[in-house]
N, C-alpha and C. Protein backbone atom coordinates (compact mmCIF):
# COMPACT_ATOMS: atom_id res chain seq x y z
N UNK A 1 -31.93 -9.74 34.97
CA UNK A 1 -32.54 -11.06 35.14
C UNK A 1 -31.50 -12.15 34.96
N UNK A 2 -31.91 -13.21 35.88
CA UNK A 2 -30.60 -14.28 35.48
C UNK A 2 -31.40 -15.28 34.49
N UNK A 3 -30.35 -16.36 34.54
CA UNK A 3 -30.48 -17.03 33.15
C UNK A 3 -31.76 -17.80 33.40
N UNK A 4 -32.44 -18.14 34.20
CA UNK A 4 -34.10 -18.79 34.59
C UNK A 4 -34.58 -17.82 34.23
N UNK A 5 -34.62 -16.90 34.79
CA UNK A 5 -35.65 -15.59 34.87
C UNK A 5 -36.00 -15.49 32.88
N UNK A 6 -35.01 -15.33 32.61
CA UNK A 6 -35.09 -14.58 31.16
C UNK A 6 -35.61 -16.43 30.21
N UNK A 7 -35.25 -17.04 30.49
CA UNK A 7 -35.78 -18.52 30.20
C UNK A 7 -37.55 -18.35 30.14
N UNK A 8 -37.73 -18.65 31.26
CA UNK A 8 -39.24 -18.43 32.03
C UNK A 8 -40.02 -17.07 31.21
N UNK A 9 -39.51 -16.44 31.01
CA UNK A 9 -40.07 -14.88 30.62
C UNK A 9 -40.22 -15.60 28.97
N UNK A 10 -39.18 -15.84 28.55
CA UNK A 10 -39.29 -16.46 26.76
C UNK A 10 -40.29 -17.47 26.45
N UNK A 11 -40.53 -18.01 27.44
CA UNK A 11 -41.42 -19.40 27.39
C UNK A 11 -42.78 -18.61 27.77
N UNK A 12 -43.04 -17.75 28.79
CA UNK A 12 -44.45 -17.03 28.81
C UNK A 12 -44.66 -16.54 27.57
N UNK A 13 -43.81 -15.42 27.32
CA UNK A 13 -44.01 -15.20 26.07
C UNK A 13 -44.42 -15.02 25.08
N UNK A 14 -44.30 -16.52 24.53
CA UNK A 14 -44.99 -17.43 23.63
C UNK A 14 -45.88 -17.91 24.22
N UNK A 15 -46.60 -18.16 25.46
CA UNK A 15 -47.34 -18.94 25.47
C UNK A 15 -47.35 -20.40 25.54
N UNK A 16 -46.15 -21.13 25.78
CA UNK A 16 -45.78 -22.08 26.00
C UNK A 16 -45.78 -22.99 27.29
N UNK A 17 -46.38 -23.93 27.32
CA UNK A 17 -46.75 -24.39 29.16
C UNK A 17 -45.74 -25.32 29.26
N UNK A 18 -45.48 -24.81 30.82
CA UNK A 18 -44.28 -25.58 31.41
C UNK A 18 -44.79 -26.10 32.60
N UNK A 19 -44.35 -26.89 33.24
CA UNK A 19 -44.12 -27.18 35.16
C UNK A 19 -42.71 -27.19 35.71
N UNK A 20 -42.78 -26.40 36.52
CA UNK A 20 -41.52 -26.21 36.99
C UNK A 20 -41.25 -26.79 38.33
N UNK A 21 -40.06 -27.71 38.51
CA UNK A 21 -39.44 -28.24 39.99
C UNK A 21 -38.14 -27.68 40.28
N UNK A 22 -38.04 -26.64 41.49
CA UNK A 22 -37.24 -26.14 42.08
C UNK A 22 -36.73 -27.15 43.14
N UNK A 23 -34.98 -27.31 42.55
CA UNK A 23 -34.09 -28.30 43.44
C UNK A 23 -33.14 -27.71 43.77
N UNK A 24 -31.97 -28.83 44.16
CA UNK A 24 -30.84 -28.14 44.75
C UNK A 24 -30.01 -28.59 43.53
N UNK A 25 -28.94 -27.78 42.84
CA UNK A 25 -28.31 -27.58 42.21
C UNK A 25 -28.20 -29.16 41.52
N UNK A 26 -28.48 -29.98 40.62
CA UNK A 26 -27.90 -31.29 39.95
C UNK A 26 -26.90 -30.95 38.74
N UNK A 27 -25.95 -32.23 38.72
CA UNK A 27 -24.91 -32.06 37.54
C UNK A 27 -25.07 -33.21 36.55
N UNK A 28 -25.72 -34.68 36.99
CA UNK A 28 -25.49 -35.42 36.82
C UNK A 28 -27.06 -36.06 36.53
N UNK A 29 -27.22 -36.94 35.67
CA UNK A 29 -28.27 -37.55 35.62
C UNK A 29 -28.65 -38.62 37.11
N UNK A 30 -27.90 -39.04 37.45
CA UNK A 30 -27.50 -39.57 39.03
C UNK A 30 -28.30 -38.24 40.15
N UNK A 31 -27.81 -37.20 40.05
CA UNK A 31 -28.13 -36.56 40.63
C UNK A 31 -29.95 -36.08 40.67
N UNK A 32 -29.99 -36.24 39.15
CA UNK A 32 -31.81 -36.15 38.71
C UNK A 32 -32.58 -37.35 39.66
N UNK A 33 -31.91 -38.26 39.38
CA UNK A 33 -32.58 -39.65 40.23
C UNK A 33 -32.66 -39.36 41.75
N UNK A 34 -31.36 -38.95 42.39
CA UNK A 34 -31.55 -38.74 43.98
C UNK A 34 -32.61 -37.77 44.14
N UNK A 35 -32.70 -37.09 43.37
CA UNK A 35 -33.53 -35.32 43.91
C UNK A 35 -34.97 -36.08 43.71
N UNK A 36 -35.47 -37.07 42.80
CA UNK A 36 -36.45 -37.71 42.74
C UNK A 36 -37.43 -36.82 41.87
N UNK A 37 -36.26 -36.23 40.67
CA UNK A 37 -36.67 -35.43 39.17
C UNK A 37 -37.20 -37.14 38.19
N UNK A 38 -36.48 -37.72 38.10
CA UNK A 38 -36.47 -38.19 37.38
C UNK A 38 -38.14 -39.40 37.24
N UNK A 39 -38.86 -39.79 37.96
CA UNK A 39 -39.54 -39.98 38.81
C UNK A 39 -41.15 -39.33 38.55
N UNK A 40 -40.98 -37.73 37.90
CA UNK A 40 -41.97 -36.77 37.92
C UNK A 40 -41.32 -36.53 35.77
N UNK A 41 -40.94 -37.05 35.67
CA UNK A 41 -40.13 -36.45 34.04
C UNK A 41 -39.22 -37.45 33.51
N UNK A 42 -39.20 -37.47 32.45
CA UNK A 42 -38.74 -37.75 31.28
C UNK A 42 -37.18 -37.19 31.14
N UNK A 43 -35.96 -37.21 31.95
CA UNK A 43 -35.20 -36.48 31.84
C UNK A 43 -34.23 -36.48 30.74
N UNK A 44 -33.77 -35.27 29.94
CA UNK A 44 -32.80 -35.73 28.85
C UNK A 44 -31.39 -35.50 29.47
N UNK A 45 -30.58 -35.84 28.13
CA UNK A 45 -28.96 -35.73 28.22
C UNK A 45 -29.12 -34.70 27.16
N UNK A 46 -28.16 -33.62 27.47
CA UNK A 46 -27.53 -32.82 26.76
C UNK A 46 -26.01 -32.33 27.16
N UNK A 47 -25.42 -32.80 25.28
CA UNK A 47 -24.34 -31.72 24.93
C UNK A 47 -23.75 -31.09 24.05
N UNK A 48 -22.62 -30.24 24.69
CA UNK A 48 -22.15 -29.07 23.67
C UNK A 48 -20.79 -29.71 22.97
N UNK A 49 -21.31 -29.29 22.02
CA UNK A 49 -20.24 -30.35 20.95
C UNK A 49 -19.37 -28.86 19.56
N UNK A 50 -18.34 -29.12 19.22
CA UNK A 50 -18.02 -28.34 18.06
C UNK A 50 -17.67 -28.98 16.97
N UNK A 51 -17.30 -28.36 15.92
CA UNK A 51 -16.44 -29.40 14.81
C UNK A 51 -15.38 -29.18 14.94
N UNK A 52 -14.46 -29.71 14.18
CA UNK A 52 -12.95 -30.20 14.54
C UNK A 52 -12.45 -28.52 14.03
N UNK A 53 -12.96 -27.87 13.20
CA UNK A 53 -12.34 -26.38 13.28
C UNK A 53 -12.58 -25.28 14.33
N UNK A 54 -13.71 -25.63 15.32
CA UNK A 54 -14.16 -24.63 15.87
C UNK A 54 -15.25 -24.21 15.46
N UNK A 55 -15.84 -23.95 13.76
CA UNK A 55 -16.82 -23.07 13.80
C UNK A 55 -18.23 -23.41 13.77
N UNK A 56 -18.71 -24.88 13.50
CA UNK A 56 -20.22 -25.12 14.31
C UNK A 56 -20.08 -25.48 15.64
N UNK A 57 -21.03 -24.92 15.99
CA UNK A 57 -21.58 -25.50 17.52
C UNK A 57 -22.90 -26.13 17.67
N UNK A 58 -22.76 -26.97 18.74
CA UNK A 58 -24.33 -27.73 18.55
C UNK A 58 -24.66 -28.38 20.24
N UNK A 59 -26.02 -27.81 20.26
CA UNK A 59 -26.67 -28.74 21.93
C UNK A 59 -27.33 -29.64 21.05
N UNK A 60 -26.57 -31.00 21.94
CA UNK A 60 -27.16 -32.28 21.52
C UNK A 60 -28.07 -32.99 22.36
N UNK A 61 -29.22 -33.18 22.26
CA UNK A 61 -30.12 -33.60 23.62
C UNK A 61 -30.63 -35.11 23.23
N UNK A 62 -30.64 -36.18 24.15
CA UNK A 62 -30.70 -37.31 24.05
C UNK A 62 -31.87 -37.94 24.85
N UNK A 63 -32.58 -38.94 24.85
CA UNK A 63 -33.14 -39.24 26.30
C UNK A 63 -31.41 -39.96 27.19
N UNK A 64 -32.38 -39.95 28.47
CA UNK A 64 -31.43 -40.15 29.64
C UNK A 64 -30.35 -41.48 29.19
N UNK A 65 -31.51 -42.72 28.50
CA UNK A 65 -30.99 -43.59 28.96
C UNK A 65 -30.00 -44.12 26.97
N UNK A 66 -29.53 -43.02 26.39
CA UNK A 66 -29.15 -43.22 25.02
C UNK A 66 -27.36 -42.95 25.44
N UNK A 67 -26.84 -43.39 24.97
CA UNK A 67 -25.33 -43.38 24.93
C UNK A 67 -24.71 -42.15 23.73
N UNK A 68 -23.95 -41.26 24.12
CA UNK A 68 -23.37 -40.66 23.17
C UNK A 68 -22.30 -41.08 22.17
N UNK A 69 -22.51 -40.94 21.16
CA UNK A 69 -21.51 -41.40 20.11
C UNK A 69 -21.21 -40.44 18.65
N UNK A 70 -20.13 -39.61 19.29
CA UNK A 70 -19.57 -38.20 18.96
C UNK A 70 -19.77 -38.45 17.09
N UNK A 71 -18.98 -39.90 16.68
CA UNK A 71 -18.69 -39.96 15.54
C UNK A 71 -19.84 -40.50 14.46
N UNK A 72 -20.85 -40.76 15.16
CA UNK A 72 -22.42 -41.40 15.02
C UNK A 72 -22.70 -40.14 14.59
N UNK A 73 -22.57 -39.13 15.25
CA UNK A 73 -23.87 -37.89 15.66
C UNK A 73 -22.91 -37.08 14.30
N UNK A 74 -21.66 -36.94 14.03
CA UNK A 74 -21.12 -36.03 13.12
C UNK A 74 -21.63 -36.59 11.67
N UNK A 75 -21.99 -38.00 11.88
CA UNK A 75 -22.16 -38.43 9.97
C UNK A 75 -23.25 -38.22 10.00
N UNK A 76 -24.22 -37.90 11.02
CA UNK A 76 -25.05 -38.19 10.91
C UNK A 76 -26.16 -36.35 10.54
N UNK A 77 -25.26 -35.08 11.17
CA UNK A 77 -25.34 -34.15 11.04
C UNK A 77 -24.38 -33.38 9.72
N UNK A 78 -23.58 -34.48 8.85
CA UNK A 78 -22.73 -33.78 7.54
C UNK A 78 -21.61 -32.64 8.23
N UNK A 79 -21.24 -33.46 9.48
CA UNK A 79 -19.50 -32.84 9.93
C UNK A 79 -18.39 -33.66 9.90
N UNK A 80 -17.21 -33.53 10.04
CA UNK A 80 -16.29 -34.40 9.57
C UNK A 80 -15.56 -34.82 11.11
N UNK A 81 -15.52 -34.43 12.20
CA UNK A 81 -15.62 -34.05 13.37
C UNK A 81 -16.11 -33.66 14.70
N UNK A 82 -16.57 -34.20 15.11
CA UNK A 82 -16.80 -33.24 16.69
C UNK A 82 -15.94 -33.46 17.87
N UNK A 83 -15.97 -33.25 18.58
CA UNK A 83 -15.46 -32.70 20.26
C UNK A 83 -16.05 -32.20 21.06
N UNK A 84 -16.41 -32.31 22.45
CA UNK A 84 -16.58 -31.46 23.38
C UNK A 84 -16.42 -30.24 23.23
N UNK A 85 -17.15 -29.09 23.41
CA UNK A 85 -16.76 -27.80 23.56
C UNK A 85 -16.38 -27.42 25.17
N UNK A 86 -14.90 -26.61 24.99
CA UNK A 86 -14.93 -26.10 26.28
C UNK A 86 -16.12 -25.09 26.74
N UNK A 87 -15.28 -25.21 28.17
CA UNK A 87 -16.37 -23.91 28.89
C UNK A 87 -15.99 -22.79 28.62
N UNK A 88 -14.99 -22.49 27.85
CA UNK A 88 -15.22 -20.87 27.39
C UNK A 88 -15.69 -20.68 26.35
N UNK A 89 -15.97 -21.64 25.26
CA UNK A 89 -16.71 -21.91 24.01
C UNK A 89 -18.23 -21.82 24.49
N UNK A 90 -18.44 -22.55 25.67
CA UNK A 90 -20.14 -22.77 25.98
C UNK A 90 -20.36 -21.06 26.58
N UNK A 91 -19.73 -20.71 27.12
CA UNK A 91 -20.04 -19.01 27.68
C UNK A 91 -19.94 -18.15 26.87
N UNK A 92 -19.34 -18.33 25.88
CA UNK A 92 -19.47 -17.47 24.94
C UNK A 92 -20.60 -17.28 23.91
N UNK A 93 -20.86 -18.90 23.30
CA UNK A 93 -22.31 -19.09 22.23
C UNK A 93 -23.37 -19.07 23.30
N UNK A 94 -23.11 -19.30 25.04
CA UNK A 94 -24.44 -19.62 25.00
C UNK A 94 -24.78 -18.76 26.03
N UNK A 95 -23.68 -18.30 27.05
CA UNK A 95 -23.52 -17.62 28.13
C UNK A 95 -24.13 -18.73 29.31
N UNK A 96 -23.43 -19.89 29.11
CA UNK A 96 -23.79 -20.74 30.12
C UNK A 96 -22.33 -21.43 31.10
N UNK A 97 -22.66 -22.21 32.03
CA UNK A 97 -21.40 -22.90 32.25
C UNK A 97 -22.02 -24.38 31.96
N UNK A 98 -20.95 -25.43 32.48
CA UNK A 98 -21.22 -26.88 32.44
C UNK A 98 -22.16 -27.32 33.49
N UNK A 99 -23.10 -28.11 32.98
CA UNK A 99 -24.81 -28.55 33.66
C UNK A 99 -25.56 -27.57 33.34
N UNK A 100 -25.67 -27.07 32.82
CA UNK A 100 -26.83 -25.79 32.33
C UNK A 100 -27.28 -25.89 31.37
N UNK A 101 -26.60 -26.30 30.16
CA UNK A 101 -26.98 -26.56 28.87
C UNK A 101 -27.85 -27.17 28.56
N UNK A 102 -29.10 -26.98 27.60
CA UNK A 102 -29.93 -27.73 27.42
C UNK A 102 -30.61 -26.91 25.91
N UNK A 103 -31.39 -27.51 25.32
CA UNK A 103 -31.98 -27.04 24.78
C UNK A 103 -32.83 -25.28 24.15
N UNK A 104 -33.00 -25.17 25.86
CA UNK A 104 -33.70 -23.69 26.05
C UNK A 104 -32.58 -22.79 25.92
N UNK A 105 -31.52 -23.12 25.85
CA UNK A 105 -29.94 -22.13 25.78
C UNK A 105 -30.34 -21.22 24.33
N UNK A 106 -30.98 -21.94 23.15
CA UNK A 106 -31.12 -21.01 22.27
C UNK A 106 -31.58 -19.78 22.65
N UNK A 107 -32.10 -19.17 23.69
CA UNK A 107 -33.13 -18.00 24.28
C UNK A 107 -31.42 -16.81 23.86
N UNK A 108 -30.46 -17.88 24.46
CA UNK A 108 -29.06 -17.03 24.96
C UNK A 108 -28.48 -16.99 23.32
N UNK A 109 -28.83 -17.19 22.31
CA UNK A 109 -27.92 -17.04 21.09
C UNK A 109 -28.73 -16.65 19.60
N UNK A 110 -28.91 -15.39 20.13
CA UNK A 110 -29.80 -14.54 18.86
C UNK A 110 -28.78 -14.63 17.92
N UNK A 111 -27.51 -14.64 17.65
CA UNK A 111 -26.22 -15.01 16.38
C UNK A 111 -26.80 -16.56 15.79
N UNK A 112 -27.41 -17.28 15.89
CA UNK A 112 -27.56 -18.23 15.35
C UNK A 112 -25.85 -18.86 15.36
N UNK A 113 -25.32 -19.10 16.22
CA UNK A 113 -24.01 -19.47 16.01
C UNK A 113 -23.95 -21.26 16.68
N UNK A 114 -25.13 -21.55 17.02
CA UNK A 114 -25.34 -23.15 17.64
C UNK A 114 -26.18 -23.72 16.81
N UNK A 115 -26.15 -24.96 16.58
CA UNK A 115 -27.39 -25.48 15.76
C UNK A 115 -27.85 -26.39 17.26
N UNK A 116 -29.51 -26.95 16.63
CA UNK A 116 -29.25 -27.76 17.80
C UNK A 116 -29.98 -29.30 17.04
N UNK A 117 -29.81 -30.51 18.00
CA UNK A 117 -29.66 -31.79 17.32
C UNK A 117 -30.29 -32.93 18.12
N UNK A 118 -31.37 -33.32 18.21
CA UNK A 118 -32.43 -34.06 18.60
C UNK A 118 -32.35 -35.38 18.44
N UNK A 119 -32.46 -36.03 19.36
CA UNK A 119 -32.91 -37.81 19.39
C UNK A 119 -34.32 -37.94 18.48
N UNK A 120 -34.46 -38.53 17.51
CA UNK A 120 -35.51 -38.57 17.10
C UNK A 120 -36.89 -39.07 17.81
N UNK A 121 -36.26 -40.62 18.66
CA UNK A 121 -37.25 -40.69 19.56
C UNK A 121 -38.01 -39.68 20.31
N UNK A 122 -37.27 -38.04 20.41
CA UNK A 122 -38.16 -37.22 21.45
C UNK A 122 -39.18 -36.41 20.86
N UNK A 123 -39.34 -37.02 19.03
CA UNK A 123 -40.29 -36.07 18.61
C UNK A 123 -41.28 -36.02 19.23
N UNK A 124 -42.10 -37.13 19.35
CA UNK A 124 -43.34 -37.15 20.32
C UNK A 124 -43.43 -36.98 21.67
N UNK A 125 -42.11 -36.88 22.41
CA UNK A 125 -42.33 -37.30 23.87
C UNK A 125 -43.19 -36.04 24.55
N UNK A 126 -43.78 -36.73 25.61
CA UNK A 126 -44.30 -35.69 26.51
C UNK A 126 -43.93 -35.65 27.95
N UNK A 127 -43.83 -34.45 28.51
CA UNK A 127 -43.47 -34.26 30.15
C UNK A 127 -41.69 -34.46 30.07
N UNK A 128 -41.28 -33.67 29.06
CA UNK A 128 -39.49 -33.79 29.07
C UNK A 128 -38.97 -33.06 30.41
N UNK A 129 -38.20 -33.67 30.59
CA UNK A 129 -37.36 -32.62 32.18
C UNK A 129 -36.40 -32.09 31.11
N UNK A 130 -35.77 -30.74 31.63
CA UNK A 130 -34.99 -30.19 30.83
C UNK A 130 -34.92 -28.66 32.18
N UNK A 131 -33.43 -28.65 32.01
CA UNK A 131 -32.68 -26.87 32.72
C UNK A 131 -33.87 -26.14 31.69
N UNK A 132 -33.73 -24.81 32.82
CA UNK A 132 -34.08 -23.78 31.87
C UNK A 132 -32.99 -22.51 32.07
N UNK A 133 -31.93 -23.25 31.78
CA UNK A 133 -30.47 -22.66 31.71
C UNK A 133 -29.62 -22.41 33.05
N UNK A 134 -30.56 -22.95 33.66
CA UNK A 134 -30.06 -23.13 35.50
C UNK A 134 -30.27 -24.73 35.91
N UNK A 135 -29.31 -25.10 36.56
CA UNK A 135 -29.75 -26.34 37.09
C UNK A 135 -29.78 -26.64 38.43
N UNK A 136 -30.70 -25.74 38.75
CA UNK A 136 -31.42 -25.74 40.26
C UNK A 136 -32.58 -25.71 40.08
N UNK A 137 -33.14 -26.03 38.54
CA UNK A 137 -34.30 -26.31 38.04
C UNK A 137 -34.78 -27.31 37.13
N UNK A 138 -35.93 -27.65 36.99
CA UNK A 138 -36.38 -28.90 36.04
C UNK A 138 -37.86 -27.95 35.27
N UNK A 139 -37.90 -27.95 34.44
CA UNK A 139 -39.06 -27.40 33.22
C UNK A 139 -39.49 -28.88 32.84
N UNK A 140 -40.90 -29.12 33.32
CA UNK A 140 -41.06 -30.24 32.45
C UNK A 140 -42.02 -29.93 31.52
N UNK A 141 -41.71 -30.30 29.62
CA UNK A 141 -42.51 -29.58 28.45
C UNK A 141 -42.65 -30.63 28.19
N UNK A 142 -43.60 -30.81 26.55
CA UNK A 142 -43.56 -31.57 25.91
C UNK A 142 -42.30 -31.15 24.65
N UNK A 143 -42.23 -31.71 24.04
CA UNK A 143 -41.18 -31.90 22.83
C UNK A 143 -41.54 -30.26 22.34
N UNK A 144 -42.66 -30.80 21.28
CA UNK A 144 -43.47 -30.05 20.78
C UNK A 144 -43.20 -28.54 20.99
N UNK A 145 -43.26 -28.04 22.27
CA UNK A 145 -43.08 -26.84 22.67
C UNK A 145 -41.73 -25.90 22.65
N UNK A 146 -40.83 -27.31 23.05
CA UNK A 146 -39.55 -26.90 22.96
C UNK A 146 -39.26 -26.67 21.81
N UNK A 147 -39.84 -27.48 20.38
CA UNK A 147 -39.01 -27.47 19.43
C UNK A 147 -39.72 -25.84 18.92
N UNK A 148 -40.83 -24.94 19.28
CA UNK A 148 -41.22 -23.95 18.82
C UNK A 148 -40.15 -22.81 19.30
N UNK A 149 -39.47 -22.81 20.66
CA UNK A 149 -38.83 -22.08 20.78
C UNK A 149 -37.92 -22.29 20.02
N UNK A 150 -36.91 -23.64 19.99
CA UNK A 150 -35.94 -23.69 19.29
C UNK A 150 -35.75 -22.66 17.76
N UNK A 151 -36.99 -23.04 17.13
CA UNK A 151 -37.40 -23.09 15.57
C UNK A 151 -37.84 -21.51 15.56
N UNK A 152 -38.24 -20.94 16.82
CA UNK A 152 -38.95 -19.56 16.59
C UNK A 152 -37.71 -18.72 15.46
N UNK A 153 -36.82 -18.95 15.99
CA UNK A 153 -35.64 -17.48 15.15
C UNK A 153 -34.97 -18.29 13.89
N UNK A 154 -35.21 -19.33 13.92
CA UNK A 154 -34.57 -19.65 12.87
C UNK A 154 -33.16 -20.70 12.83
N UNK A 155 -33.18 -21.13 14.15
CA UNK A 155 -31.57 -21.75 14.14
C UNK A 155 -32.14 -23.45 13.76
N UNK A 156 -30.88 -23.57 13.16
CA UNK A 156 -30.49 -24.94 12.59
C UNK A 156 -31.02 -26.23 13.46
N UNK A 157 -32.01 -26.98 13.13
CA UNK A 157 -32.22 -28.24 13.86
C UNK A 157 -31.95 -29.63 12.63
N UNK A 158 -31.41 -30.36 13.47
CA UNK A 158 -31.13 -31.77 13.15
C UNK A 158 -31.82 -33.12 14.16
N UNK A 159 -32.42 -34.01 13.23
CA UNK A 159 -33.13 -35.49 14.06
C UNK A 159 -31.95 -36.06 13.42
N UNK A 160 -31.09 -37.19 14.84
CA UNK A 160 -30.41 -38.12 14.81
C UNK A 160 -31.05 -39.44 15.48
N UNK A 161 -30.64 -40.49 15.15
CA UNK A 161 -31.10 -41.56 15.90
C UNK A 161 -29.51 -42.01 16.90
N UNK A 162 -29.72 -42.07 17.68
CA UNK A 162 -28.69 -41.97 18.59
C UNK A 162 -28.41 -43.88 19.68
């Protein structure tokens, strides 16, 4: 199964309701807008971030229209550091490449080796667009749902205000 398939299968699962929009490949929040995702959903920002040693990792998910601020998000999670993670860092914790990442990536990291780190604003939101580890797709959930998968095994969540 590829990385949707086994996404989709985790989310049945549980029992978790989704809507799904099949597109053509997007990278870019720009790109959400042309495909006319953005429109039908709530789309977020997510990224893969490390600490300055290498050994946390973290998907950081934002709404669309929040600005990232690396050194905001580290005081704000008790790291002394972050950075971008490369793409051999993201294939390895998550078995993803770049534009794929999102939230649902926890499905890909039974090691608990990612935490993951939330806009607080999205506690309540409903109808989120979000990959479901492919981005030739849009899952639109509520918060709520996502945060059950997240939380099912046990990995690390953090609310930032961003």
């Amino acid at each position: 199964m590829d990385n949707k398939e086994l996404t989709l299968k985790a989310l049945q699962d549980m029992g978790l309701k989704y809507e799904i929009i099949e597109h053509e490949i997007v990278h870019t929040i720009e790109d959400m807008e042309a495909a006319g995702i953005t429109q039908r959903c709530d789309v977020c920002k997510n990224f893969f971030l490390r600490d300055a040693k290498g050994k946390r990792h973290f998907v950081v998910t934002l709404p669309k229209d929040k600005q990232i601020n690396i050194q905001d998000i580290a005081k704000q999670i008790g790291s002394t550091r972050l950075s971008f993670g490369s793409d051999e860092r993201l294939a390895t914790h998550l078995k993803l490449v770049t534009g794929q990442v999102g939230p649902l990536a926890v499905i890909n990291n039974p090691e608990k080796t990612v935490e993951f780190v939330f806009d607080k604003d999205l506690k309540d939101a409903k109808n989120l667009g979000i990959h479901p580890n492919d981005n030739s797709a849009t899952l639109i959930m509520d918060f709520e749902d996502i945060l059950k998968l997240v939380k099912k095994d046990g990995h690390k969540v953090f609310y930032i205000k961003a």
